[in-house]
Protein backbone atom coordinates (compact mmCIF):
# COMPACT_ATOMS: atom_id res chain seq x y z
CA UNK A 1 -22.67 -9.40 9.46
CA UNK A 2 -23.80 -8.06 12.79
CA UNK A 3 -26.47 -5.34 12.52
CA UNK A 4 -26.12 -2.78 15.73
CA UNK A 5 -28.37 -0.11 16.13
CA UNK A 6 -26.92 2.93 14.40
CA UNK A 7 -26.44 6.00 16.98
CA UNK A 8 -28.91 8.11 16.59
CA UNK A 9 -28.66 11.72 13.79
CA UNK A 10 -30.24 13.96 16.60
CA UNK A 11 -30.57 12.85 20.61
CA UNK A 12 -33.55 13.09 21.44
CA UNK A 13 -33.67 14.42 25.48
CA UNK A 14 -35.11 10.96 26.58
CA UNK A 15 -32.06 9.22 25.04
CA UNK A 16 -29.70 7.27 27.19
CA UNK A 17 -26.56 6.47 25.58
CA UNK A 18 -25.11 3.03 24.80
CA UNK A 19 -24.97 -0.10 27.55
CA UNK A 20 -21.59 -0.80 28.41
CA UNK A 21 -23.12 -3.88 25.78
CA UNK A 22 -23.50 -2.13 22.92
CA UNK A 23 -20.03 -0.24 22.93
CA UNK A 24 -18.02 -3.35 23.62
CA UNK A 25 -19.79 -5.06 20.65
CA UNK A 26 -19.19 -2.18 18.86
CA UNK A 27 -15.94 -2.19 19.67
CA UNK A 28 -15.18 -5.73 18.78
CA UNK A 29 -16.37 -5.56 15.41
CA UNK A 30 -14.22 -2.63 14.71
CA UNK A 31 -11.53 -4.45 16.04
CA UNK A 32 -13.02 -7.20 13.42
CA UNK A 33 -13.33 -5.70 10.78
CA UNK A 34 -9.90 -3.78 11.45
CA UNK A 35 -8.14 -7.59 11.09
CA UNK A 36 -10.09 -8.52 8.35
CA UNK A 37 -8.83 -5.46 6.32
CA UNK A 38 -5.46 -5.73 7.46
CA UNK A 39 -5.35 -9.59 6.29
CA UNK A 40 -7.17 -8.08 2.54
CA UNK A 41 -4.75 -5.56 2.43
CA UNK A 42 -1.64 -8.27 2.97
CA UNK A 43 -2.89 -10.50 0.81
CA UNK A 44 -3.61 -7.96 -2.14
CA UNK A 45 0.14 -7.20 -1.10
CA UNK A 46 1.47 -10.30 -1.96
CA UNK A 47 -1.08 -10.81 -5.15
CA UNK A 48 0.89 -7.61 -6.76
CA UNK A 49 4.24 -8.62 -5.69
CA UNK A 50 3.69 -11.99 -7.71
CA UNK A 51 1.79 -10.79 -10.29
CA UNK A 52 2.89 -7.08 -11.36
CA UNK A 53 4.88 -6.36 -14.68
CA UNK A 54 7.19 -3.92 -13.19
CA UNK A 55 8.45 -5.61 -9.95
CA UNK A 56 7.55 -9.33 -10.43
CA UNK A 57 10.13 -12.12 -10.44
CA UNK A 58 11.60 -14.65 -13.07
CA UNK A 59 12.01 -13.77 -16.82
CA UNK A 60 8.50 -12.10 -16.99
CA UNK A 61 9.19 -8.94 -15.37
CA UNK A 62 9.75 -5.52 -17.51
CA UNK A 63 12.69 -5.27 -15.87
CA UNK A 64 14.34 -8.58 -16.35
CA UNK A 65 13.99 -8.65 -19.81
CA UNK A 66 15.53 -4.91 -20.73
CA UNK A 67 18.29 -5.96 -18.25
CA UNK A 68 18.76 -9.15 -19.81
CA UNK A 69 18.45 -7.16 -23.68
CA UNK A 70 21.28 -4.53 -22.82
CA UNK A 71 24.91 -4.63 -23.65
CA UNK A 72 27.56 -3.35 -21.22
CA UNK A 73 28.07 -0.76 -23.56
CA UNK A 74 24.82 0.68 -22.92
CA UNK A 75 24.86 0.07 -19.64
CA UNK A 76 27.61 2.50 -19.50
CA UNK A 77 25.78 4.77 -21.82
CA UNK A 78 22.66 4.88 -19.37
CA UNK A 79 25.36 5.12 -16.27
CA UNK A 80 27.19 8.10 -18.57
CA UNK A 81 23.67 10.14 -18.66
CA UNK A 82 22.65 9.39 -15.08
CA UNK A 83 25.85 11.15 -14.29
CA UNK A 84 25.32 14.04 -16.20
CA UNK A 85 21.49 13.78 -15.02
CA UNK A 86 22.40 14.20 -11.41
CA UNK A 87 25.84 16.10 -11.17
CA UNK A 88 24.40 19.07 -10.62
CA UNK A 89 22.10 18.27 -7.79
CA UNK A 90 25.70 17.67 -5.94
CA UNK A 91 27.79 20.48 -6.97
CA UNK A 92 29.63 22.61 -4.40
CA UNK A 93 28.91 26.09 -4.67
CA UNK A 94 31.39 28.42 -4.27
């Protein structure tokens, strides 16, 4: 990794500020290190996506196999309370 000089806690009066240099390098390995997160981050994305429980794909998902277990009765059961659930969130009030 590139080592810069780190800016310093307290200026001292004699101190000059960065070169023009030292900010674009410091700059571009922001920028760096920026992309290099960014490609982590998508890639750790993608790992979940495949991999998780909840949201995966194929027969090994959570939900797959309890929407693969239930009936159309209880379908309509679960429907039924949803209903019931969420009727009175869009009740007109008088």
């Amino acid at each position: 990794m590139i080592n810069l000089p780190p800016f310093p806690n307290d200026p001292a009066d004699n101190w000059a500020g960065l070169t023009l240099h030292e900010i674009r390098l410091r700059r571009t390995l922001v920028q760096a290190r920026m992309e290099i997160q960014k490609f982590k981050l998508g890639t750790q994305m993608e790992r979940c996506r495949r991999g998780m429980p909840f949201g995966g794909q194929g027969r090994s998902s959570i939900f797959s196999r309890i929407a693969s277990s239930l009936s159309v009765a209880e379908y309509a059961i679960l429907a039924f309370k949803a209903v019931r659930l969420l009727r009175p969130l869009f009740r007109r009030k008088k």
